[in-house]
C-alpha atoms as a PDB file:
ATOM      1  CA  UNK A   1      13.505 -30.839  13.287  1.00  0.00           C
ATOM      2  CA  UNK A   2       9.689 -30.825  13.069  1.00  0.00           C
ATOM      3  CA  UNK A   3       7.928 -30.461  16.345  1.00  0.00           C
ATOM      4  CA  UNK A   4       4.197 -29.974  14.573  1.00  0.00           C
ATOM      5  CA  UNK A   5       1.829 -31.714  17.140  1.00  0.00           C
ATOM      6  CA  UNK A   6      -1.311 -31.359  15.300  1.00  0.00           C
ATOM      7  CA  UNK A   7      -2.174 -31.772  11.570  1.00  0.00           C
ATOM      8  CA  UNK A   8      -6.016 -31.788  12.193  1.00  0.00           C
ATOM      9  CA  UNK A   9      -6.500 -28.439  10.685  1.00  0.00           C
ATOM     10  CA  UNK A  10      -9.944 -28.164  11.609  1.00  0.00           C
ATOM     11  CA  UNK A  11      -8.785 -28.384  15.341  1.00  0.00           C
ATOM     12  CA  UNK A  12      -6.146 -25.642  15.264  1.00  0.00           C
ATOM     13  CA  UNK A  13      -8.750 -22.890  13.278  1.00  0.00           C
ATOM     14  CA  UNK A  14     -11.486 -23.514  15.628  1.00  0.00           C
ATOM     15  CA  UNK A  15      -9.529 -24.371  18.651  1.00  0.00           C
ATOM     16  CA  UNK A  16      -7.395 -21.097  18.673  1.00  0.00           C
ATOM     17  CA  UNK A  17      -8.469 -19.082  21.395  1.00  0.00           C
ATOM     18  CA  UNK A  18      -6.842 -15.769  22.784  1.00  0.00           C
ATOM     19  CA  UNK A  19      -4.928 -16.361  25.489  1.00  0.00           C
ATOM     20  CA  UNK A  20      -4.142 -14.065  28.159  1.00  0.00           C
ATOM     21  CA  UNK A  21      -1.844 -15.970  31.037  1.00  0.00           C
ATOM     22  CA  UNK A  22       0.676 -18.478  30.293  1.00  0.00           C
ATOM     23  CA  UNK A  23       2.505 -20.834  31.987  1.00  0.00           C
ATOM     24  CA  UNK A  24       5.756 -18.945  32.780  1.00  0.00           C
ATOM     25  CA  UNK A  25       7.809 -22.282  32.810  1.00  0.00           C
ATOM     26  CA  UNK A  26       7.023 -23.288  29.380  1.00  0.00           C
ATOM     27  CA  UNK A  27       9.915 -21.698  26.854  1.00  0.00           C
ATOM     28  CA  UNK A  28       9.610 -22.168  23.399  1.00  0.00           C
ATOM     29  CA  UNK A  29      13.315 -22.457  22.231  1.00  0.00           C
ATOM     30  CA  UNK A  30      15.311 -20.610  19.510  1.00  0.00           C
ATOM     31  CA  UNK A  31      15.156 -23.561  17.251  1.00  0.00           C
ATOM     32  CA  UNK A  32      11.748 -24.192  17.589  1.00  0.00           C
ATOM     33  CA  UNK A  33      10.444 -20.676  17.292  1.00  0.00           C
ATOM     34  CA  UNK A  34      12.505 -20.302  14.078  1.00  0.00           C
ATOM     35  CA  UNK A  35      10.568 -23.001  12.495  1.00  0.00           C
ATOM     36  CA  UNK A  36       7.109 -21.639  13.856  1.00  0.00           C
ATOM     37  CA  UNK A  37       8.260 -18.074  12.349  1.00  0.00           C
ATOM     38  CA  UNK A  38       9.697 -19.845   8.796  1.00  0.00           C
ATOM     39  CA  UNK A  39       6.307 -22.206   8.408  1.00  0.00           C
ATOM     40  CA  UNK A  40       4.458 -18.366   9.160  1.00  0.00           C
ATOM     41  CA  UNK A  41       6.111 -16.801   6.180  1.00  0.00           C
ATOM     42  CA  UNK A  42       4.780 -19.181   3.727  1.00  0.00           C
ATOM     43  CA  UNK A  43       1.797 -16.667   3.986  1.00  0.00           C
ATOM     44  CA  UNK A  44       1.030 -14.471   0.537  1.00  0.00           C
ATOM     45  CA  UNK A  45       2.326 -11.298  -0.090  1.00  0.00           C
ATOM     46  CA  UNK A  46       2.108  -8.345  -2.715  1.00  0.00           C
ATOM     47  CA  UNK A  47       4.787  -8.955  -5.574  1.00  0.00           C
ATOM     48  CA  UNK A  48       6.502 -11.393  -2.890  1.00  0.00           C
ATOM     49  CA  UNK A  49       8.083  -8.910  -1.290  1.00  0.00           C
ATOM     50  CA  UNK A  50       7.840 -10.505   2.348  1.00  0.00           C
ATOM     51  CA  UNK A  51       7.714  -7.119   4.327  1.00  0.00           C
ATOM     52  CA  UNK A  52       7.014  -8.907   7.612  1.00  0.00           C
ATOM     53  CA  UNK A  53       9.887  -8.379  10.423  1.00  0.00           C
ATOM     54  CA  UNK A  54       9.792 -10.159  13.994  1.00  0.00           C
ATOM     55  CA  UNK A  55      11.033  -8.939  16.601  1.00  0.00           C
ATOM     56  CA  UNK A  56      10.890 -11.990  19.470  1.00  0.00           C
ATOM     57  CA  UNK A  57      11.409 -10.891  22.518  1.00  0.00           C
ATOM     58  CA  UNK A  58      12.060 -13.424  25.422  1.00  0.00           C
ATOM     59  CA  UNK A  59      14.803 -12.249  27.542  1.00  0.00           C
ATOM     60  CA  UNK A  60      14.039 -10.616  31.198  1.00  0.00           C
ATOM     61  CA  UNK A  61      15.655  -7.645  30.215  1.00  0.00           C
ATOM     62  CA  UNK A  62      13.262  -7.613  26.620  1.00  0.00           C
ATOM     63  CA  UNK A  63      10.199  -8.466  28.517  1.00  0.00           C
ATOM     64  CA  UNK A  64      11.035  -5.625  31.458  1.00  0.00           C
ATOM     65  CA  UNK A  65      11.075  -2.979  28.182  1.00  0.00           C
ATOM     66  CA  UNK A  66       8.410  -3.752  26.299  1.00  0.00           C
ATOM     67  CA  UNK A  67       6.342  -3.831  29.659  1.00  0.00           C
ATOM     68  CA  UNK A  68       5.310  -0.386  30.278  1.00  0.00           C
ATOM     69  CA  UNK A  69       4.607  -0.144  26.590  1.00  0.00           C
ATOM     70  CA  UNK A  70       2.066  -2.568  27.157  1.00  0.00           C
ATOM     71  CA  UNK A  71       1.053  -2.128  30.113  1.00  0.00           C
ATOM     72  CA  UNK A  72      -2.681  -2.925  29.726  1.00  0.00           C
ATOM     73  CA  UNK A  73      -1.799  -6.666  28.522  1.00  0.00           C
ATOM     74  CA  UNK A  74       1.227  -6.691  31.290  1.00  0.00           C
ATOM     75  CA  UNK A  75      -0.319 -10.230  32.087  1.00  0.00           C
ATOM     76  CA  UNK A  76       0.720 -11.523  28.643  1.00  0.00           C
ATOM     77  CA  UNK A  77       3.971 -10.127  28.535  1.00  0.00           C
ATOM     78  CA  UNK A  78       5.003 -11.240  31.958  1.00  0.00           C
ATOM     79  CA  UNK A  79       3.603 -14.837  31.856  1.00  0.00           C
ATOM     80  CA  UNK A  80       4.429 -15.598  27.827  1.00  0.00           C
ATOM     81  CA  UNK A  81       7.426 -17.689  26.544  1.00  0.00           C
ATOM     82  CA  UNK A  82       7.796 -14.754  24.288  1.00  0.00           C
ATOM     83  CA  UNK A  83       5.929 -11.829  22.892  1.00  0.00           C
ATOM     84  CA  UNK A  84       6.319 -11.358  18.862  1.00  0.00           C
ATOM     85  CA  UNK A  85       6.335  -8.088  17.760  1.00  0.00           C
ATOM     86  CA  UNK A  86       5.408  -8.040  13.832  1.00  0.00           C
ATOM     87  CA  UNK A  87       6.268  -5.388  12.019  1.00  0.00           C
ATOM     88  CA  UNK A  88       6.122  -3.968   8.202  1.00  0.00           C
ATOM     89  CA  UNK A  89       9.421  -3.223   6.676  1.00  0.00           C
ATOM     90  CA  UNK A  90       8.983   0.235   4.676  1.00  0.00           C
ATOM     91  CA  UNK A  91      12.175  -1.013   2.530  1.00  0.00           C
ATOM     92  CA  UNK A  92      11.008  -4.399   1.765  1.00  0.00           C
ATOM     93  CA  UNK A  93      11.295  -3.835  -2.307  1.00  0.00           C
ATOM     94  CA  UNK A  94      15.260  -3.384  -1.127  1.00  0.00           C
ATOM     95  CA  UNK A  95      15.088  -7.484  -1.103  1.00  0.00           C
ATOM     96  CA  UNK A  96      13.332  -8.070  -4.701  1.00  0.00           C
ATOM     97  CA  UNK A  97      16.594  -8.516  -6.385  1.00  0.00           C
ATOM     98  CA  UNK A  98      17.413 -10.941  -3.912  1.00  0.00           C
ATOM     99  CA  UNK A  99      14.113 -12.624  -4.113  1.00  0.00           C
ATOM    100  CA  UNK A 100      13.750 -13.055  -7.551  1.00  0.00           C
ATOM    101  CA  UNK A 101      17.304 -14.084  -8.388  1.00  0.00           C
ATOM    102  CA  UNK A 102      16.893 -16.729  -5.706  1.00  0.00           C
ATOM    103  CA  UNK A 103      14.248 -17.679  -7.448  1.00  0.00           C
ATOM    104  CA  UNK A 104      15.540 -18.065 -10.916  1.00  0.00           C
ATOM    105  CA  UNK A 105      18.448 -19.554  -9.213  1.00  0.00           C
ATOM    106  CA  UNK A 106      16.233 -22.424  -8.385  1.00  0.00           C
ATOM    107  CA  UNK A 107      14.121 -23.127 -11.411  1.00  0.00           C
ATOM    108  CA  UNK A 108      11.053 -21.645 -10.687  1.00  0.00           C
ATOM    109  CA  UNK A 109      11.545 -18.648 -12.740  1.00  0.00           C
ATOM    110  CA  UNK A 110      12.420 -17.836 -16.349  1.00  0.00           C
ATOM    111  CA  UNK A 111      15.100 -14.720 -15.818  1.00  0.00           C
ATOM    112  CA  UNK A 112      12.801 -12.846 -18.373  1.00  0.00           C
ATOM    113  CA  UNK A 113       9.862 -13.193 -16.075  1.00  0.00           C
ATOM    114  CA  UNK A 114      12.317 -11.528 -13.220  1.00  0.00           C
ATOM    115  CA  UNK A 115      13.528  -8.463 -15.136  1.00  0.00           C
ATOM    116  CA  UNK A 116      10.215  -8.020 -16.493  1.00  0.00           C
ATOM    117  CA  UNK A 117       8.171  -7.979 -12.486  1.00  0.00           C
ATOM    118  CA  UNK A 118      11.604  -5.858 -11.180  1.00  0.00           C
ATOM    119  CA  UNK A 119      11.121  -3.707 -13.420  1.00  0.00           C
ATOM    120  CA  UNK A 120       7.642  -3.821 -12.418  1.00  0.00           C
ATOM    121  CA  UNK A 121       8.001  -3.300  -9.254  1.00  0.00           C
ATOM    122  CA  UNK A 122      10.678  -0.456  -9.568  1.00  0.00           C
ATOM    123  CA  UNK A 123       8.772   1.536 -11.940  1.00  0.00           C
ATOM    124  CA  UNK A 124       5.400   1.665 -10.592  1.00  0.00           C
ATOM    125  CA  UNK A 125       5.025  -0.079  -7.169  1.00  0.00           C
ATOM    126  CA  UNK A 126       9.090   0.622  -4.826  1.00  0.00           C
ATOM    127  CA  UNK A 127       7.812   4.579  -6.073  1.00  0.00           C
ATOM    128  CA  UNK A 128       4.614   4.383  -4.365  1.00  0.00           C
ATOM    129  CA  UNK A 129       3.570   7.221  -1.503  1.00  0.00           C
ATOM    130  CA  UNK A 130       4.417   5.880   1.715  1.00  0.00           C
ATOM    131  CA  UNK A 131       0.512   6.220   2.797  1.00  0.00           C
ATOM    132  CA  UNK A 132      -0.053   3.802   0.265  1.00  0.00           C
ATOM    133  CA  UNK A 133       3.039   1.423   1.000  1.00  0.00           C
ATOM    134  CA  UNK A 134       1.696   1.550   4.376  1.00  0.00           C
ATOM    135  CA  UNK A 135      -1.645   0.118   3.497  1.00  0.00           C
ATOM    136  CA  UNK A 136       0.024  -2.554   1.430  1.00  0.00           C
ATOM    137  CA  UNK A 137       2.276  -3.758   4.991  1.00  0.00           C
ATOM    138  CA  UNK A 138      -0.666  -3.917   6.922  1.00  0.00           C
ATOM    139  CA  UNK A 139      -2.731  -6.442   4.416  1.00  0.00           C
ATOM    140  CA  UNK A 140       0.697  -8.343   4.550  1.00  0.00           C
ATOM    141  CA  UNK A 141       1.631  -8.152   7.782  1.00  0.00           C
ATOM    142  CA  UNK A 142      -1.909  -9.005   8.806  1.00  0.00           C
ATOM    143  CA  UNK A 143      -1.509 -12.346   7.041  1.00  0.00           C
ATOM    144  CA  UNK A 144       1.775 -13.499   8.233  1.00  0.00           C
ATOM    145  CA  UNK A 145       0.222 -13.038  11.663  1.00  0.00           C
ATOM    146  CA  UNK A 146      -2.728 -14.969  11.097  1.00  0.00           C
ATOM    147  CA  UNK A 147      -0.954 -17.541   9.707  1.00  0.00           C
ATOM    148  CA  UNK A 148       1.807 -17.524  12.767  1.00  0.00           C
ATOM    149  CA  UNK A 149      -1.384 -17.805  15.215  1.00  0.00           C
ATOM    150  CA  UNK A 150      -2.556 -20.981  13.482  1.00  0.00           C
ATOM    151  CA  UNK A 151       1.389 -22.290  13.154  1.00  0.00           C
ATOM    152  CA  UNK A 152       2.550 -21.782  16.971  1.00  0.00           C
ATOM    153  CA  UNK A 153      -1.055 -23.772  17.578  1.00  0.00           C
ATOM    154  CA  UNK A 154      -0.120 -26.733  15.007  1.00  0.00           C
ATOM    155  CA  UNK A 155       3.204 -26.732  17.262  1.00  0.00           C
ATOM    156  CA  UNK A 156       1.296 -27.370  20.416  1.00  0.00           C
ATOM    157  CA  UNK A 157       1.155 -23.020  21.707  1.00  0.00           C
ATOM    158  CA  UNK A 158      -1.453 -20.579  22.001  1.00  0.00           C
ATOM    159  CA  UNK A 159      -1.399 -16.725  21.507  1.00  0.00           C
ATOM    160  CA  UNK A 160      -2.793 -13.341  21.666  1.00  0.00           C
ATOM    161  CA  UNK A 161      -2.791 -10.623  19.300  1.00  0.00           C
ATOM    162  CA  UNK A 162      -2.614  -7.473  20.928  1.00  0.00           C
ATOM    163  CA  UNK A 163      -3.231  -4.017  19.633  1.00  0.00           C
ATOM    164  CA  UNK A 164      -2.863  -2.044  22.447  1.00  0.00           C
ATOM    165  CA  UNK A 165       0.264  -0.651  23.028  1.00  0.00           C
ATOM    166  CA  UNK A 166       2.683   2.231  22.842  1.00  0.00           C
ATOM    167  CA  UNK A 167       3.107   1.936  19.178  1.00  0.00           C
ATOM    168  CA  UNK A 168       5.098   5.204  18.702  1.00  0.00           C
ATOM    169  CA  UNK A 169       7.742   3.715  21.051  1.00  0.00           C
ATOM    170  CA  UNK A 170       8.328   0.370  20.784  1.00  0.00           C
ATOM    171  CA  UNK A 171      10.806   0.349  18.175  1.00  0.00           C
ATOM    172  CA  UNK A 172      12.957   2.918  18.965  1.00  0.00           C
ATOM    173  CA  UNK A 173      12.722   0.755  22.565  1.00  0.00           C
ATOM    174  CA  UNK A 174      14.457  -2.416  20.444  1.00  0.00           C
ATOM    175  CA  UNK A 175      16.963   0.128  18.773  1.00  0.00           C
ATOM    176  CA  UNK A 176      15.256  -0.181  15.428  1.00  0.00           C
ATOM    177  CA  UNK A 177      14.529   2.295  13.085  1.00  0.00           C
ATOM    178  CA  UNK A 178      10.859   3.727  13.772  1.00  0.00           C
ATOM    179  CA  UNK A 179      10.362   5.510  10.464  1.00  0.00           C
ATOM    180  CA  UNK A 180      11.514   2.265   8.738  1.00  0.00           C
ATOM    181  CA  UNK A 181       9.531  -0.214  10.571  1.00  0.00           C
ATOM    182  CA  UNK A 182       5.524   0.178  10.933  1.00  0.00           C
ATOM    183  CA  UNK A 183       4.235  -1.625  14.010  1.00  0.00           C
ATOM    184  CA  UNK A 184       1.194  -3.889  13.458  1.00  0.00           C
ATOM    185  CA  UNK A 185       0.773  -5.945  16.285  1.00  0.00           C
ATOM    186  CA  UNK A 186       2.428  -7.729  19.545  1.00  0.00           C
ATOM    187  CA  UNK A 187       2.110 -11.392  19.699  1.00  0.00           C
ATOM    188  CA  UNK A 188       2.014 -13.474  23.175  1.00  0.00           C
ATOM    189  CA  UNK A 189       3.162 -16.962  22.513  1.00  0.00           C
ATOM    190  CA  UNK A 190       3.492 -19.709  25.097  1.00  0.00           C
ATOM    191  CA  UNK A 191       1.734 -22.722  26.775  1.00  0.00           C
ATOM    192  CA  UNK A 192      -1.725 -21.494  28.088  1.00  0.00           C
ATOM    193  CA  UNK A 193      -2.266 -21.769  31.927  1.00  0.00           C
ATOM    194  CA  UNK A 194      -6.177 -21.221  31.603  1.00  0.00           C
ATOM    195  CA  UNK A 195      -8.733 -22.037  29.253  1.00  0.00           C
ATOM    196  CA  UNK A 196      -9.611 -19.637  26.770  1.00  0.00           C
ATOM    197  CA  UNK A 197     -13.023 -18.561  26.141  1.00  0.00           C
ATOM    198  CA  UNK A 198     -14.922 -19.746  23.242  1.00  0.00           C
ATOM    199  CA  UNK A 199     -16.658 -16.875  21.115  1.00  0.00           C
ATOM    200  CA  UNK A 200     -19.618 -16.212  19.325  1.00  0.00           C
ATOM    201  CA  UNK A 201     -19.168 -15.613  15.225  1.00  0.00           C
ATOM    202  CA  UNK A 202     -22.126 -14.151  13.217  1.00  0.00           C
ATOM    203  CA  UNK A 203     -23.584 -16.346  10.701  1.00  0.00           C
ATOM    204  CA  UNK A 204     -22.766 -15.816   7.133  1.00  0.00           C
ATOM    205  CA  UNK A 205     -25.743 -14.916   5.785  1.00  0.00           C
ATOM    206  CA  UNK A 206     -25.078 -11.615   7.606  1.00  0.00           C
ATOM    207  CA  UNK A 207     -21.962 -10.829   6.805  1.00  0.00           C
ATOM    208  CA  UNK A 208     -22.284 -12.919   3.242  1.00  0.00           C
ATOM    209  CA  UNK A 209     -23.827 -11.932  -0.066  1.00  0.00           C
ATOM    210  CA  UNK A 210     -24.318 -13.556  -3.353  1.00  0.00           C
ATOM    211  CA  UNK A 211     -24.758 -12.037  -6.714  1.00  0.00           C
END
C-alpha cells in the first residue's frame, strides 16, 4: 500500500531538517518501513551490486543496546520510532549472479550482456583490496541513505543521520558479522516533536566552478 504524503519534491529536499527528539508515540510499522526502505534502494550503485544492509531497530530491548553505543545522540535513540543502522556489505558481489539473472529473467537484459559484466565484475572488480571495496560501500551506502532521508520525508517522517557512535561495536551488538559488514551511519526515523532548525548553505559560486 502506498502511504507517500508528499510528491512536492521541492518541499521534501528543502524541508528536511535533522531532527533530534521525536514523538515517542508515533511508530512507523513493519509494512510501512519496508516500503520507505524498498523506494530507498532505487538509489545507484557501482555494477548494481546493492551493498546497502539495514539493520532497523525498534524494539525496547534493540533500542536499550544500541544506547550506550550512542550515547551522545541517546535523545534520538530513545524518542525515535526506529533508528536505521546502514551498513556496507563486504560480500555484496556474492548477489551479482542473482542480480543479473533476475534481470535477464525479466527482459531487461540480453544474457550476453550478463556473462559479459559477471565476468566483469569477477575478474577485475569482486578481486579488489578490501581498502578499496571499502571506499566503493561508502559512495554507495552514502546514497541509499540520502535517498532514505528524502523517502521517510515523502512518507510524512523526519530523520537524523548520525555519525557518532561506537562503530567498532555495534554489529557484533546485533550478532552480525563485523568484518563483513562496514558501518556507515545510524539513522533516527520518526514523527518530529520539535521544529528543526533551518541552516545556512554556501552559495555556489564558492563551492562551484566552470571551465
Amino acid at each position: 500500500m502506498n502511504k507517500t504524503l508528499n510528491n512536492d519534491f521541492t518541499e521534501v529536499l528543502t524541508g528536511r531538517r535533522s531532527i533530534r527528539k521525536y514523538d515517542p508515540s508515533v511508530k512507523i510499522s513493519k509494512e510501512e518501513m519496508t516500503q520507505i526502505l524498498t523506494e530507498a534502494t532505487f538509489a545507484p550503485s557501482t555494477v548494481n551490486m546493492q551493498p546497502w544492509r539495514f539493520l532497523v531497530i525498534d524494539s525496547p530491548e534493540g533500542k536499550a543496546a544500541l544506547a550506550p553505543l550512542a550515547r551522545y545522540n541517546k535523545q534520538q535513540v530513545e524518542t525515535s520510532s526506529a533508528v536505521i543502522a546502514v551498513f556496507g556489505d563486504m560480500n555484496s558481489f556474492d548477489y551479482a549472479e542473482e542480480i543479473y539473472s533476475t534481470a535477464v529473467e525479466r527482459g531487461w537484459m540480453p544474457a550476453e550482456v550478463k556473462e559479459k559484466q559477471l565476468a566483469g565484475i569477477n575478474n577485475h572488480i569482486a578481486v579488489l583490496p578490501p581498502e578499496v571495496k571499502r571506499e566503493i560501500l561508502l559512495i554507495d551506502t552514502g546514497l541509499v541513505s540520502m535517498q532514505l532521508m528524502l523517502v521517510a520525508r515523502a512518507h510524512g517522517y523526519d530523520t537524523n543521520p548520525i555519525g557518532g557512535y561506537d562503530k567498532d561495536k555495534v554489529a557484533e551488538a546485533f550478532g552480525w558479522d563485523k568484518e563483513r559488514y562496514v558501518p556507515v551511519m545510524l539513522l533516527s526515523i520518526g514523527k518530529a516533536a520539535e521544529e528543526g532548525f533551518s541552516s545556512v548553505r554556501l552559495p555556489i559560486d564558492k563551492i562551484a566552478e566552470w571551465k
